[in-house]
Protein backbone atom coordinates (compact mmCIF):
# COMPACT_ATOMS: atom_id res chain seq x y z
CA UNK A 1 16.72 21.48 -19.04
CA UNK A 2 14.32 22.96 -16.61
CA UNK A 3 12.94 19.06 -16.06
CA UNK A 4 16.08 17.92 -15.57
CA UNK A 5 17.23 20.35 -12.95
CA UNK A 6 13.94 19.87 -10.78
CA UNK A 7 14.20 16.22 -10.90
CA UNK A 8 18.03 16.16 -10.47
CA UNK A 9 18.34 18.68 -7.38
CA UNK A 10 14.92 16.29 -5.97
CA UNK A 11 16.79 13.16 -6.20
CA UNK A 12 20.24 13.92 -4.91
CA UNK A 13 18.59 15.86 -1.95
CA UNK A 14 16.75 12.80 -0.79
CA UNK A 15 19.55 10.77 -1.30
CA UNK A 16 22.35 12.83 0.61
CA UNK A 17 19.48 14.63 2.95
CA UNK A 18 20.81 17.98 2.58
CA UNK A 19 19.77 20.80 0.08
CA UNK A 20 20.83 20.44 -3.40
CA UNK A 21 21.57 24.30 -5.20
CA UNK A 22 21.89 23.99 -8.74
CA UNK A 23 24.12 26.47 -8.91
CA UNK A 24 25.83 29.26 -12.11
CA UNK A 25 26.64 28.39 -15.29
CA UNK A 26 30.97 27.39 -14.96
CA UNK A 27 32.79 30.22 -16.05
CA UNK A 28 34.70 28.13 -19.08
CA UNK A 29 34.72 28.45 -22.90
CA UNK A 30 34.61 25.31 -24.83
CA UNK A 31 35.74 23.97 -27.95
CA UNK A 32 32.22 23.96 -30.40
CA UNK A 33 32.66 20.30 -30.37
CA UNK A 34 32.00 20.24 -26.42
CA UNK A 35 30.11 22.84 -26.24
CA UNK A 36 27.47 21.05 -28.30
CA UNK A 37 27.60 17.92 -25.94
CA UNK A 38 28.49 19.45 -22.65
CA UNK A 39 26.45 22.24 -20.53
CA UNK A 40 29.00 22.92 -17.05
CA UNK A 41 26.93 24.07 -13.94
CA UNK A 42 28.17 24.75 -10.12
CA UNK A 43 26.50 22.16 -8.05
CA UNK A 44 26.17 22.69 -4.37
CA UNK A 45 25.31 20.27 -1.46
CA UNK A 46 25.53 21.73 1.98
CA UNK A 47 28.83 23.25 1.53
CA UNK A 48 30.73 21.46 -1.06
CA UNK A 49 30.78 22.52 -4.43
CA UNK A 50 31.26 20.50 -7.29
CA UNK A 51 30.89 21.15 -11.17
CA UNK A 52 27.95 19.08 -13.16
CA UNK A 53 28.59 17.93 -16.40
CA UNK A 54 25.39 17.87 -18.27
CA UNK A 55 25.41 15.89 -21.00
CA UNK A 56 22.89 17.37 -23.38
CA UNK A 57 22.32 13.84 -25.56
CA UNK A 58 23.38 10.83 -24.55
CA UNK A 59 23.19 9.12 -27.92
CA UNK A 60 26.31 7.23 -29.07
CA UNK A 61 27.69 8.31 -25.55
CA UNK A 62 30.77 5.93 -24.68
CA UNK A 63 32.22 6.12 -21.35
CA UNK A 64 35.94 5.49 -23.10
CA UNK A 65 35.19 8.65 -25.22
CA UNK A 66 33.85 11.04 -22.02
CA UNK A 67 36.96 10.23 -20.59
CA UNK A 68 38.63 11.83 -23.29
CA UNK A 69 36.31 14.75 -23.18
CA UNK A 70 37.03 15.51 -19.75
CA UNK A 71 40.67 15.47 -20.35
CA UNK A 72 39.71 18.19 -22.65
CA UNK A 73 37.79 20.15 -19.96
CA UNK A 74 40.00 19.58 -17.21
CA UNK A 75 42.39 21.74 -19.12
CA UNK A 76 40.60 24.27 -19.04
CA UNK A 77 39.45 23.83 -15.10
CA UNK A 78 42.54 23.58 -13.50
CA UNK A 79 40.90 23.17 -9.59
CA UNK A 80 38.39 20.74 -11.12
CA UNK A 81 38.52 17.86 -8.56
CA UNK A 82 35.16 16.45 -8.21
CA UNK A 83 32.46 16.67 -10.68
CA UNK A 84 29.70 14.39 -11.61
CA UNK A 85 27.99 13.20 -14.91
CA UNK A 86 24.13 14.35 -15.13
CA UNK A 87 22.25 12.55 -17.97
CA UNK A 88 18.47 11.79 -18.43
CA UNK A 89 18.89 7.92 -18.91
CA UNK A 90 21.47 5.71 -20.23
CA UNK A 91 21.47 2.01 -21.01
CA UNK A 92 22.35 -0.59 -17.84
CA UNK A 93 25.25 -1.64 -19.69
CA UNK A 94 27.00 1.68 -20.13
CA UNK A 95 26.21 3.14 -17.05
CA UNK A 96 28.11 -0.20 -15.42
CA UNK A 97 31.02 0.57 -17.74
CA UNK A 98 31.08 4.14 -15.85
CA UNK A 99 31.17 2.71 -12.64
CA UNK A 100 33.97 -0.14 -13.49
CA UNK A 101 35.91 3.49 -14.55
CA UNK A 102 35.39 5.22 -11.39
CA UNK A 103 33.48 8.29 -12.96
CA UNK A 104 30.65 9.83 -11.11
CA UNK A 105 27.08 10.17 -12.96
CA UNK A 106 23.25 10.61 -11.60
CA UNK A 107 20.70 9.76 -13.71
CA UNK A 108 17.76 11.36 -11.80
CA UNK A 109 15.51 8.86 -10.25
CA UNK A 110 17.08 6.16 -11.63
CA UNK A 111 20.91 5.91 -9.91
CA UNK A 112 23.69 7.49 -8.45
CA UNK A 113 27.35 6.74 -8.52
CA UNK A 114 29.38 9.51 -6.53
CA UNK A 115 31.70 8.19 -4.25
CA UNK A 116 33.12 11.44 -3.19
CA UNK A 117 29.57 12.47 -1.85
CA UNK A 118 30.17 9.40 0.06
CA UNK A 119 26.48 7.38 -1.95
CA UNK A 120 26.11 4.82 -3.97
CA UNK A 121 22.52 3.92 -4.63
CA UNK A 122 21.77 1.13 -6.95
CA UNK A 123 19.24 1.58 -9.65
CA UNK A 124 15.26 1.16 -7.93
CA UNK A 125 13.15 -0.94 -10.00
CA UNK A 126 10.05 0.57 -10.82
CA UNK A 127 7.28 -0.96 -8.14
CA UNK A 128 5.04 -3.16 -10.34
CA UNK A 129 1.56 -2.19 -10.66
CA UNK A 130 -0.57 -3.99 -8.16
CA UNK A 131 -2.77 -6.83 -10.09
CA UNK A 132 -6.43 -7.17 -9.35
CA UNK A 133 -7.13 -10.31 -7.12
CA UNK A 134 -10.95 -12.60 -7.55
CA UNK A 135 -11.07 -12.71 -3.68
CA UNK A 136 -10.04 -9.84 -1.07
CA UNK A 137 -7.95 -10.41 1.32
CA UNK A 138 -9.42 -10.33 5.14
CA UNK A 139 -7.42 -7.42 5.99
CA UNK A 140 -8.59 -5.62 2.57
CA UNK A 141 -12.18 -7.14 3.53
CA UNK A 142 -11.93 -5.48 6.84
CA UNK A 143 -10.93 -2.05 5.15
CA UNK A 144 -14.45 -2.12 3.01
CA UNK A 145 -16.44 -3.02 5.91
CA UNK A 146 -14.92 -0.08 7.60
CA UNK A 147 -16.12 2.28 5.05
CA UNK A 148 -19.26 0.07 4.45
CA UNK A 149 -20.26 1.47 7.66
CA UNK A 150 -19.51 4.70 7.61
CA UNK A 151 -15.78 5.03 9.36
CA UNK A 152 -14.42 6.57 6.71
CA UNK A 153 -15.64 10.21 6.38
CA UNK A 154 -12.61 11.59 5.25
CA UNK A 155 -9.87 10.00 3.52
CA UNK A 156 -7.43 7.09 5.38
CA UNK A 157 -3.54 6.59 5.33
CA UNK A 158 -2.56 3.34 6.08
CA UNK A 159 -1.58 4.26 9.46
CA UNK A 160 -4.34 5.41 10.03
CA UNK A 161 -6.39 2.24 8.88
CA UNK A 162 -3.92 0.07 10.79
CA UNK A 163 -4.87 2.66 14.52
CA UNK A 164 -8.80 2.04 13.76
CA UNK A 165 -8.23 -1.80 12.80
CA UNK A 166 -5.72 -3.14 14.69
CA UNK A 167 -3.46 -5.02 11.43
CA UNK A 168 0.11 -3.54 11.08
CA UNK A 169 0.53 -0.52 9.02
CA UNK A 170 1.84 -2.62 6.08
CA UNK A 171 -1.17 -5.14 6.23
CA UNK A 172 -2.98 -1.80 5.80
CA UNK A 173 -0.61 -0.93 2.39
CA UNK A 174 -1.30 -4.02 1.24
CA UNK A 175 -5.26 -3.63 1.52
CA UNK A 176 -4.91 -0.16 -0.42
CA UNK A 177 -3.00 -1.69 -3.01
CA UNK A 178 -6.24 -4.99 -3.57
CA UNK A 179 -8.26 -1.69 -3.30
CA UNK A 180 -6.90 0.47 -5.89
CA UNK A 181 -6.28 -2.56 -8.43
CA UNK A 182 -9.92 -3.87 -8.06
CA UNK A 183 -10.82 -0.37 -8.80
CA UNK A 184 -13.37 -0.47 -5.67
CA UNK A 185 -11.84 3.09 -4.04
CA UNK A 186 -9.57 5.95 -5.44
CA UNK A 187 -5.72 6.30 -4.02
CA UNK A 188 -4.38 9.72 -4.01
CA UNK A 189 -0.93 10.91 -2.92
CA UNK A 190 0.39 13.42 -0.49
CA UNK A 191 3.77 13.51 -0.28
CA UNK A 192 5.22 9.95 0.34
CA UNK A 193 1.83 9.54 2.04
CA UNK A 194 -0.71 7.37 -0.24
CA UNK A 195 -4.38 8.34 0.62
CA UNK A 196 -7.59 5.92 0.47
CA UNK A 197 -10.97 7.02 0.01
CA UNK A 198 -14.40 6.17 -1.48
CA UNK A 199 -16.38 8.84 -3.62
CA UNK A 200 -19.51 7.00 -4.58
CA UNK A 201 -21.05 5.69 -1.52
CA UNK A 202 -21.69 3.10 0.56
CA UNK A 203 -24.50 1.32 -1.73
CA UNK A 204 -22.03 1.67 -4.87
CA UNK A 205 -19.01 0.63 -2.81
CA UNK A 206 -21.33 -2.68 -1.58
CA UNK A 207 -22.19 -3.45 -4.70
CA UNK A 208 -18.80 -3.02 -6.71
CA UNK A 209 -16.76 -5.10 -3.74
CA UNK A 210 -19.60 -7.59 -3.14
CA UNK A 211 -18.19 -10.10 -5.81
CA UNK A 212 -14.80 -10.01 -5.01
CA UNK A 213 -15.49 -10.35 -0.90
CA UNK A 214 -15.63 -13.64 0.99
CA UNK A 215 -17.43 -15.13 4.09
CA UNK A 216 -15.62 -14.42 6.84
CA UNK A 217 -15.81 -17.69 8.82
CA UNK A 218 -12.90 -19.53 8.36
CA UNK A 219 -14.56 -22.62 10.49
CA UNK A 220 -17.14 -23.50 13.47
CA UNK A 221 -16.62 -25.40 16.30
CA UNK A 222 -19.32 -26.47 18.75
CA UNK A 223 -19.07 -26.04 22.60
CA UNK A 224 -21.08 -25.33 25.83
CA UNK A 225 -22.34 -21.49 25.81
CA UNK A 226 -22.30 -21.66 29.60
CA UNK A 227 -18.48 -22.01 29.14
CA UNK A 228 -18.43 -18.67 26.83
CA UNK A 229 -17.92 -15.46 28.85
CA UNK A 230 -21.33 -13.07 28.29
CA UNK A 231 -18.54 -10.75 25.96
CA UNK A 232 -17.61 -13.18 24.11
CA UNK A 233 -20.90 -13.97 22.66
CA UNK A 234 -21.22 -11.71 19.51
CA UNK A 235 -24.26 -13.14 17.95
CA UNK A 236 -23.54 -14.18 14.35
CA UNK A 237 -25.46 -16.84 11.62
CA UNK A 238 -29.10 -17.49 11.89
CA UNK A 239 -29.30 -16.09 15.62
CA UNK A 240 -28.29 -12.46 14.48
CA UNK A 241 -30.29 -12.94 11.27
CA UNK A 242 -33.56 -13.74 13.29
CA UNK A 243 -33.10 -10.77 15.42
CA UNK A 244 -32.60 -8.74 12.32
CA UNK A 245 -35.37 -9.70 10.30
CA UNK A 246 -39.00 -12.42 10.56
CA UNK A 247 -36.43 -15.47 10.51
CA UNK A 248 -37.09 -17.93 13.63
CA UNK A 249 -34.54 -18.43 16.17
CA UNK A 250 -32.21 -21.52 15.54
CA UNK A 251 -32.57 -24.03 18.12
CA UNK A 252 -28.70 -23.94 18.79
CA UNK A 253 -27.22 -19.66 19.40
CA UNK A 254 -24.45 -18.84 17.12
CA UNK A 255 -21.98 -16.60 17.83
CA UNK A 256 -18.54 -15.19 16.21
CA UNK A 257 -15.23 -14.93 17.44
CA UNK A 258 -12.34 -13.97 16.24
CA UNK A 259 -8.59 -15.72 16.12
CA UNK A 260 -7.16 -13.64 19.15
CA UNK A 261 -10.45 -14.68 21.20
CA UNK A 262 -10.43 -18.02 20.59
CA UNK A 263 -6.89 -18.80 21.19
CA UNK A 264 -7.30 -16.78 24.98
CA UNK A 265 -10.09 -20.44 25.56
CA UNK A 266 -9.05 -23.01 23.50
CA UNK A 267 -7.07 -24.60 25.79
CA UNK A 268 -9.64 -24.18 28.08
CA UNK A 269 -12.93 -25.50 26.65
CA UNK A 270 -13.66 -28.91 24.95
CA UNK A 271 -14.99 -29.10 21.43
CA UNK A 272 -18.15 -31.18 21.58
CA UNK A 273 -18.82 -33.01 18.35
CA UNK A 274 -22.72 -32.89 18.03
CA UNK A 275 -25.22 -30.62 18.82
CA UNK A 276 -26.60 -31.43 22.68
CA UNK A 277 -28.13 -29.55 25.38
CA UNK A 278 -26.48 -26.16 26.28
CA UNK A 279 -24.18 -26.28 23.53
CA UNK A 280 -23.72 -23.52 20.88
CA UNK A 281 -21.82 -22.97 17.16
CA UNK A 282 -19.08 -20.63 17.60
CA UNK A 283 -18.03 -19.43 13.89
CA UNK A 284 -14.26 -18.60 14.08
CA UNK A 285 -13.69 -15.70 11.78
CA UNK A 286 -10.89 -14.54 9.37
CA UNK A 287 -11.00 -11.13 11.00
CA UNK A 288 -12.13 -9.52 14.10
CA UNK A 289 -15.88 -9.50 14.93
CA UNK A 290 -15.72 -7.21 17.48
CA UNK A 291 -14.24 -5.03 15.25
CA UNK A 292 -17.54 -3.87 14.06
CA UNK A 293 -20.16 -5.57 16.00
CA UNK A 294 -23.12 -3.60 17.47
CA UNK A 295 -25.12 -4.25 20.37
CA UNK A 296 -23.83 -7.70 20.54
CA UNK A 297 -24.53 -8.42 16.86
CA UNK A 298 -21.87 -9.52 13.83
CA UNK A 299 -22.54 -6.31 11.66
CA UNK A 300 -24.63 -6.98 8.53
CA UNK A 301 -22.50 -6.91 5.82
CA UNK A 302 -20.11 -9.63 7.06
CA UNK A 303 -23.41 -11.50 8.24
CA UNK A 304 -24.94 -11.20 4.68
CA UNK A 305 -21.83 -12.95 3.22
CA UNK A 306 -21.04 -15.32 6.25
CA UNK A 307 -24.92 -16.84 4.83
CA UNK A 308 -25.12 -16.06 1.50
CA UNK A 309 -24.33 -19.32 0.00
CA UNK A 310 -26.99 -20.80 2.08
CA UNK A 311 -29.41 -22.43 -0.36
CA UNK A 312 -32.73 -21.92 2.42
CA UNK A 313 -35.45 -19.85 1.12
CA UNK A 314 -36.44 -18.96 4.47
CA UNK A 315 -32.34 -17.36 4.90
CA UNK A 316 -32.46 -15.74 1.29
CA UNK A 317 -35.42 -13.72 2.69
CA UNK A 318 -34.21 -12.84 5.82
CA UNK A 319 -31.11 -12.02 3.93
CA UNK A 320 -33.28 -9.75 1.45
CA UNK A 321 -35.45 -7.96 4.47
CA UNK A 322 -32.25 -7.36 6.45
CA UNK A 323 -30.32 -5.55 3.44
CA UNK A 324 -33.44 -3.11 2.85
CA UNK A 325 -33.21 -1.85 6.14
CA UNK A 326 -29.63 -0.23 5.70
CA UNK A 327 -29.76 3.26 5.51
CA UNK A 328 -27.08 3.93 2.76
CA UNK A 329 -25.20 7.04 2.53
């Protein structure tokens, strides 16, 4: 009974947003036969009172046959106006046969039919577990990059998340759910609040979301670098790898831009077709660059997977030499 209480008086005060009292047991004796169905309490929600009929087990419970039963009680309550059903769960199908007869009943967490606390709340369908996905989303990709490189000390709401990365705060509940179902972070809850964090550091992290995380250039286009303002050149591909590692500078810069960027100078800037003089590869990326970019530098996780299908030996080195220099945590 004790369950029931908590979860009842929790449910109907978040549905009605006032305090719920559960309140004395209802001065009434009752026949045996109700007695062993039926516990009566005083229920009280800001300040109306109404009586709760607990139904103690709800098998072979038939709405046709509670009507008869309250017949019964009413008897013996002569001011009983409004009361409500309480029961622990009942079957879809009976509990729309109580609200084609008009009677009142919560089932805790479930549903609640009470028109005289002016409510009626339709059943919730439990929220299906999130499935684990073979390739992260940007946004979620953006969250483990994050945390990759050290922004999460503590742990992250998705509000949070969405202040530090700039994605809506629902992007950002979205992201935690990939997380949690790829089992790459643990999820905690406080409150309503669902908290994100990362226990086992930033070389297990790499290594566990490695597999599921994609390049982040979406495509390149080729223009003239002396039509890129000096802030938008975030060196990415083989020109931040060669400044990262013994890898020779490519004979055309590459840089990284991101989707806001680019739109700001599209319509401003001709795409040349092949490679010329004063021209330069400008990867267009699924998320921002800037983002996480470091003294004009692509950081080097997202640079690692932007080349690691690159089938160079001289890359797959570079790659190698640049991923030993990261001081993990």
């Amino acid at each position: 009974m004790e369950t029931l209480v908590h979860e009842f008086t929790a449910y109907v005060s978040g549905m009605a947003g006032q305090a719920v009292v559960w309140g004395d047991p209802v001065p009434v004796e009752l026949p045996q036969y109700l007695a062993q169905r039926y516990v009566l309490r005083e229920i009280i929600i800001g300040r109306r009172r109404f009586v709760g009929i607990v139904l103690i087990e709800n098998v072979d419970f038939r709405p046709a046959l509670f009507e008869k039963h309250l017949r019964q009680i009413m008897t013996r309550i002569p001011n009983l106006e409004v009361y409500c059903l309480i029961v622990r769960d009942l079957p879809g199908y009976v509990r729309r046969r109580l609200i084609e007869r008009k009677i009142p009943f919560v089932v805790p967490g479930r549903q609640l039919y009470w028109p005289d606390l002016g409510l009626a709340v339709q059943a919730k369908k439990a929220k299906r577990a999130p499935l684990p996905v073979r390739v992260l989303s940007p946004s979620t990709q953006a969250v483990l990059i994050y945390a990759l490189k050290g922004g999460m000390i503590d742990t992250a709401t998705p509000k949070i998340l969405s202040q530090k990365l700039r994605y809506t705060t629902m992007s950002m509940s979205r992201a935690i759910d990939e997380i949690e179902a790829n089992k790459l972070g643990l999820v905690t809850r406080r409150g309503r609040e669902r908290l994100l964090s990362f226990m086992e550091g930033t070389r297990t992290l790499w290594d566990k979301a490695k597999p599921f995380m994609q390049t982040p250039v979406r495509t390149k286009v080729r223009v003239r670098e002396s039509l890129l303002a000096p802030e938008l050149r975030i060196e990415a591909g083989e020109t931040a790898l060669a400044g990262l590692s013994m890898l020779a500078f490519p004979e055309e810069p590459v840089y990284a831009m991101g989707r806001r960027a680019w739109k700001g100078i599209a319509d401003k800037i001709e795409i040349i077709p092949v490679q010329d003089d004063g021209t330069c590869l400008v990867e267009l990326w699924r998320y921002d660059p800037v983002l996480f970019s470091k003294e004009g530098k692509v950081d080097v996780f997202s640079l690692y997977l932007s080349l690691r299908e690159d089938d160079d030996e001289r890359i797959e080195a570079a790659l190698e030499e640049m991923m030993e220099k990261i001081e993990w945590s």
